[in-house]
Protein backbone atom coordinates (compact mmCIF):
# COMPACT_ATOMS: atom_id res chain seq x y z
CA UNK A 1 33.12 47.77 24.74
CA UNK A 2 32.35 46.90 20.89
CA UNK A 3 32.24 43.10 22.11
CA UNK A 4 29.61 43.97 24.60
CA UNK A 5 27.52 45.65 22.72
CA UNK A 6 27.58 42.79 19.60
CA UNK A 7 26.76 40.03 22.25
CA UNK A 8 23.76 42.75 23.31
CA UNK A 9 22.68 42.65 19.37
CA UNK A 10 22.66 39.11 18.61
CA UNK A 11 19.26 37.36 18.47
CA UNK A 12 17.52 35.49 21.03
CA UNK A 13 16.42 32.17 20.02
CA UNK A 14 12.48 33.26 20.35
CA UNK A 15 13.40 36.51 18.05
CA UNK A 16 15.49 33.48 15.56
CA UNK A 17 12.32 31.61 16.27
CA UNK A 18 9.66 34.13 15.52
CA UNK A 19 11.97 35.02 12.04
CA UNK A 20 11.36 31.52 10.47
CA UNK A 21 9.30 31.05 7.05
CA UNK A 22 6.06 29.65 8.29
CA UNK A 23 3.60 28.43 6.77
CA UNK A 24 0.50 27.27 9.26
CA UNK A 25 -2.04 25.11 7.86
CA UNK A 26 -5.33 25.02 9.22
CA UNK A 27 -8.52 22.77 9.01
CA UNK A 28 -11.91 22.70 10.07
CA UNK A 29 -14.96 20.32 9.52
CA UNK A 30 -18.16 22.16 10.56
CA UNK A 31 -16.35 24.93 12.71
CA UNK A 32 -18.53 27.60 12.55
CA UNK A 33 -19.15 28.48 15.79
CA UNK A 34 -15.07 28.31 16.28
CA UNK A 35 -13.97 30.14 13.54
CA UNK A 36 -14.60 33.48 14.20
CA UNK A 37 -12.99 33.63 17.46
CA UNK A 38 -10.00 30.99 17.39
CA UNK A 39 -9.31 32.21 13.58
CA UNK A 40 -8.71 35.35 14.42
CA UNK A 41 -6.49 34.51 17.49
CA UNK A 42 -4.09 32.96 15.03
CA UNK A 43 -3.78 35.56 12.75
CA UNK A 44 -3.02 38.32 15.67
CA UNK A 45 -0.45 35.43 16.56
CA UNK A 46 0.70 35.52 12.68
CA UNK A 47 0.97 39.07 12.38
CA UNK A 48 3.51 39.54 15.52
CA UNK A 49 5.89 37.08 14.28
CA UNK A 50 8.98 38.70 12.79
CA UNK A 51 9.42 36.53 9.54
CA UNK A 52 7.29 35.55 6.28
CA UNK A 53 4.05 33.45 7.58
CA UNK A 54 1.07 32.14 5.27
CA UNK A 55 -2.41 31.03 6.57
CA UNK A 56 -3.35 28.07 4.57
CA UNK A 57 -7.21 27.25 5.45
CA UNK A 58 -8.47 23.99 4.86
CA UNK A 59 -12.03 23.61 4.95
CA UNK A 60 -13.15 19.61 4.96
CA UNK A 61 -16.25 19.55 2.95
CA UNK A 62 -18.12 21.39 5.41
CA UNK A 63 -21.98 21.81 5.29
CA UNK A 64 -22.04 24.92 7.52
CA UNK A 65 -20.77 28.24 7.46
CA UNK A 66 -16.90 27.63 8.10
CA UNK A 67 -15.78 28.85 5.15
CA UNK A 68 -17.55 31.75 4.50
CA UNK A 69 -16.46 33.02 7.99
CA UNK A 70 -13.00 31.84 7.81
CA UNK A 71 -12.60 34.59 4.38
CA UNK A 72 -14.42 37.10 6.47
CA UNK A 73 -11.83 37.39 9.49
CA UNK A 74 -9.00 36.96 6.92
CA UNK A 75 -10.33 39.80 4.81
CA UNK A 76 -8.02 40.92 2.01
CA UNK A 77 -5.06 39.66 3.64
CA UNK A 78 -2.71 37.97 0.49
CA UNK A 79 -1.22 35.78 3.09
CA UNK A 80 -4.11 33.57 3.42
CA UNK A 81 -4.74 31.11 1.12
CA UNK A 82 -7.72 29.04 1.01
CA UNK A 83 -8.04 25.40 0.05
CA UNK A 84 -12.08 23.93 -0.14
CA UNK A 85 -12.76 19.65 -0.22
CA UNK A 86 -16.18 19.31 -1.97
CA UNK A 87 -16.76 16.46 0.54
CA UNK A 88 -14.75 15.76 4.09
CA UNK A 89 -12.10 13.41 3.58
CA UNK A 90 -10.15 13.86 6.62
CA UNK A 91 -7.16 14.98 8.68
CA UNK A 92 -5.26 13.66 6.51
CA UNK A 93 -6.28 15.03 3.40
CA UNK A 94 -6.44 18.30 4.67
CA UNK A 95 -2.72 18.56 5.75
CA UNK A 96 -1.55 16.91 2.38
CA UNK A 97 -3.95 19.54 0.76
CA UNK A 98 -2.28 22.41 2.84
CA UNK A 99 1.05 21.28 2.33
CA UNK A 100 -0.01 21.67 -1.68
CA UNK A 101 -0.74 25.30 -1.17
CA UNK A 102 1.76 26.37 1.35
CA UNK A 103 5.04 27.95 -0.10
CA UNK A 104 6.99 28.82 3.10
CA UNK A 105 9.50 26.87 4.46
CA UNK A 106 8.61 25.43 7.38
CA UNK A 107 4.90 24.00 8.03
CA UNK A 108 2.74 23.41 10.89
CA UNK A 109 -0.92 22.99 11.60
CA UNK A 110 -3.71 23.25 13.85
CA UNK A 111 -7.52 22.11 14.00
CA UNK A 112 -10.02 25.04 14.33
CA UNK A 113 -11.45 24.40 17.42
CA UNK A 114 -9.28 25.73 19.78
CA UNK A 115 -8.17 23.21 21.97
CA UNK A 116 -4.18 23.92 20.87
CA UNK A 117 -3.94 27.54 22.13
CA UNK A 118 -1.96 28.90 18.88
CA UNK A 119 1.09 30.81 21.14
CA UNK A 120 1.96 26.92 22.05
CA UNK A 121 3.39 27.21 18.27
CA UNK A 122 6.23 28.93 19.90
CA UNK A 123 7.33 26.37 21.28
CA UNK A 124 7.81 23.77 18.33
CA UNK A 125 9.77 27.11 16.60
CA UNK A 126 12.00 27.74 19.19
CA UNK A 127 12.50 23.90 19.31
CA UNK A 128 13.82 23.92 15.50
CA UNK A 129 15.87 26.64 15.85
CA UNK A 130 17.80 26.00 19.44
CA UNK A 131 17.92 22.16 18.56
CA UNK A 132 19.39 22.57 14.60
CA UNK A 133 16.82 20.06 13.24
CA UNK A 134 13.76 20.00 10.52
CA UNK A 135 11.16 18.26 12.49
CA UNK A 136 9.62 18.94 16.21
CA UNK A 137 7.18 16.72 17.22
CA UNK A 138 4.45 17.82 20.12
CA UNK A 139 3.23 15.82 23.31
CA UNK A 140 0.28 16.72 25.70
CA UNK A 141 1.62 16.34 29.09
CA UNK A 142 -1.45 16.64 30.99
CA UNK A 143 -4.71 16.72 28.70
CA UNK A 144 -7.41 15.04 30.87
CA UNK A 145 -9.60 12.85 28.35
CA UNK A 146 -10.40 10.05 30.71
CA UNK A 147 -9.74 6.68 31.44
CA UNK A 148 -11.14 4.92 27.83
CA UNK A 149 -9.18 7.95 25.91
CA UNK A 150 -5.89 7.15 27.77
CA UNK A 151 -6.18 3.23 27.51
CA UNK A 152 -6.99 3.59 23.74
CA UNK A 153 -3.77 5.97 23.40
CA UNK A 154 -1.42 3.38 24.85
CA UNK A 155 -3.33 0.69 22.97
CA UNK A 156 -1.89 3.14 19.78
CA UNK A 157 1.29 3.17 20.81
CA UNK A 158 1.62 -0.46 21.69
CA UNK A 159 0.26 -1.39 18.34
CA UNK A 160 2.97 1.29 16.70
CA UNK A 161 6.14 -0.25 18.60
CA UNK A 162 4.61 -4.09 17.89
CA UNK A 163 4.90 -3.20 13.92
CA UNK A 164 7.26 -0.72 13.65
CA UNK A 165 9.43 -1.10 15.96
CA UNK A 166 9.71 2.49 16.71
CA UNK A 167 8.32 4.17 20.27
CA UNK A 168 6.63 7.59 18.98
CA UNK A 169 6.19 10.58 21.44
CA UNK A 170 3.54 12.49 18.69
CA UNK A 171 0.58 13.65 19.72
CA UNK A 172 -0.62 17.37 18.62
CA UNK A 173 1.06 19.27 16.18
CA UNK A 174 4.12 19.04 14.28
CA UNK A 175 6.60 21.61 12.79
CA UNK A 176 8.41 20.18 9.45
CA UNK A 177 10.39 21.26 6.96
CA UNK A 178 8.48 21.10 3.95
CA UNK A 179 10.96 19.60 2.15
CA UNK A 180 10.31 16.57 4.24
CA UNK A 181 6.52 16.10 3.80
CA UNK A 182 5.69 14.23 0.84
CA UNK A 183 1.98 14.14 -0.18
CA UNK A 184 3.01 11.25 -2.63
CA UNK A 185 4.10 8.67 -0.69
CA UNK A 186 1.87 10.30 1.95
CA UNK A 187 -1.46 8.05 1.86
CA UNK A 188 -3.61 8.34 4.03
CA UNK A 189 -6.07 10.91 3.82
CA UNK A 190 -7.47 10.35 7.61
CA UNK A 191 -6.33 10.92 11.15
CA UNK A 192 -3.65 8.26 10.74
CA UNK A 193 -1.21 10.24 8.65
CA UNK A 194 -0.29 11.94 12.29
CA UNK A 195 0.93 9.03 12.75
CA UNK A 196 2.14 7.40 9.48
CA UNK A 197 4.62 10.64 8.89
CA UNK A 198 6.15 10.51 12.52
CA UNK A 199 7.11 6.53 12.17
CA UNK A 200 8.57 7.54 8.62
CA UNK A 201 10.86 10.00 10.27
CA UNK A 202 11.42 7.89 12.97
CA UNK A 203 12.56 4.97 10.95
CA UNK A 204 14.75 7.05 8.70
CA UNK A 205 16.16 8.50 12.10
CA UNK A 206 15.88 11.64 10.91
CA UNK A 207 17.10 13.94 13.50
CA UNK A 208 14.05 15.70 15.89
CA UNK A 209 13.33 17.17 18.84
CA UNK A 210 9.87 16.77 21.36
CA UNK A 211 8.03 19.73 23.36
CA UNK A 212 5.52 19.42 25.74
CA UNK A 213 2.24 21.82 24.87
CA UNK A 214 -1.16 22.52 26.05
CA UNK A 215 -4.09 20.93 25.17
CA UNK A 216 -7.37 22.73 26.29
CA UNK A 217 -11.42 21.87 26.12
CA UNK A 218 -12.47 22.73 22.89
CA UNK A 219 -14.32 26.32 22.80
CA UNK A 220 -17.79 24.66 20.88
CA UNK A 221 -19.37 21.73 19.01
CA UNK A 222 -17.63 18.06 19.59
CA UNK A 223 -14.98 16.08 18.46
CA UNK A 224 -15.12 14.48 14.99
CA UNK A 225 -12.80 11.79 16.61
CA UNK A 226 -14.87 8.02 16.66
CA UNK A 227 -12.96 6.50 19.77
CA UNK A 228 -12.89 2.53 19.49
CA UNK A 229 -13.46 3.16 15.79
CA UNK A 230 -10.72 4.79 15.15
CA UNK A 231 -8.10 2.27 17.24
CA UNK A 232 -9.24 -0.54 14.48
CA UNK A 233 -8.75 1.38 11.69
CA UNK A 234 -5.25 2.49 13.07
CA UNK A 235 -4.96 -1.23 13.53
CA UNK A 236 -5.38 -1.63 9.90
CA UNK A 237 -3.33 1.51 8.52
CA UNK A 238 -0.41 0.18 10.93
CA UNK A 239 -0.31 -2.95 8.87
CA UNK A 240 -0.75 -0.89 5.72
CA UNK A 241 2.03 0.88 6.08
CA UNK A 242 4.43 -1.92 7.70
CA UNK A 243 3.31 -3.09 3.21
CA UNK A 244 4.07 -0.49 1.75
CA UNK A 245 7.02 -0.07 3.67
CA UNK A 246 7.89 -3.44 2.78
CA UNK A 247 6.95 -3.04 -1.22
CA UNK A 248 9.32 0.43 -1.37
């Protein structure tokens, strides 16, 4: 009888899952029409997880209202923290800017526009705890961007495995130890640190696990992604890094 009722007690791996330090960063560039609604959707998600959680909210040198709303739906809450760039400097800068003011254990991060639905979080913390590792890396399964978008995104990962030598399965969101993310040898401040930080654990095989999530239209505005653009300036950062790599 006792023995039944301590396997009844023991935790499930969502309740270990909801109980881990968390600290979620997240950034917006001109998100004003988002904010109100997909802001507070994360902190109702926040506020039913079991263990300590911080809001870190980076706002990218916006010339809206993004910030201003983002402190209104947060109110007094402690638990958010908010970080300001006097001028946008980019994904990357943001999440090295988050990490800076997080304090929780683990981190993980999401845009403001809504196109992650924030519950898919569960899945990357459930990941962490049933698999025993530090990092869980995120892949959209089905997001439907078109013919150019999916070209350009094996053009990426082509490019990736032709330098590196490592095939990455990264594409949303990421759950890290903190420990793990170092601004300093971090350097990019754009979109390509989502992809810089992933080859680094990669290449240090630093144990990991994957998880399929949900990628959605965004709720307002467009993308601040620059398509072709952006492929030759990964082109360049690929080569950056293989340098620096190289120079360490």
């Amino acid at each position: 009888m006792s023995n039944n009722i301590a396997s009844l007690s023991e935790p499930t791996i969502a309740d270990r899952a909801s109980a881990l330090s968390l600290s979620l960063v997240v950034f917006a560039y001109n998100e004003a029409l988002n904010v109100p609604t997909v802001l507070a959707e994360i902190l109702v998600w926040l506020n039913t997880r079991k263990g300590p959680w911080q809001l870190v909210f980076v706002d990218d040198g916006s010339t809206d209202d993004t910030l201003a709303l983002a402190r209104e739906v947060c109110g007094d809450d402690s638990r958010c923290v908010f970080v300001s760039h006097a001028t946008n400097r980019g994904i990357g800068a943001a999440l090295k800017s988050g990490h800076r003011a997080s304090s929780e254990r683990f981190m993980t991060f999401l845009p403001c526009d809504g196109q992650i639905p924030v519950h898919e979080l569960d899945k990357l913390c459930e990941a962490a705890v049933s698999s025993n590792v530090k990092v869980v890396f995120s892949v959209y399964p089905n997001r439907d961007d078109g013919l150019h978008r999916t070209i350009l995104s094996a053009a990426v990962r082509t490019l990736i495995y032709a330098v590196h030598q490592v095939r990455m399965r990264s594409d949303g969101p990421y759950l890290v130890d903190r420990a793990l993310f170092d601004p300093a040898i971090l350097v990019p401040n754009t979109f390509f640190l989502n992809f810089e930080f992933p080859i680094r654990m990669l290449r240090a095989k630093e144990p990991s696990a994957t998880v399929e999530i949900a990628c959605v239209p965004r709720r307002a505005g467009v993308s601040k992604s620059t398509g072709i653009k952006r492929i030759v300036g990964v082109g360049r950062e690929l080569l950056g890094l293989k340098w620096r790599l190289l120079r360490a």
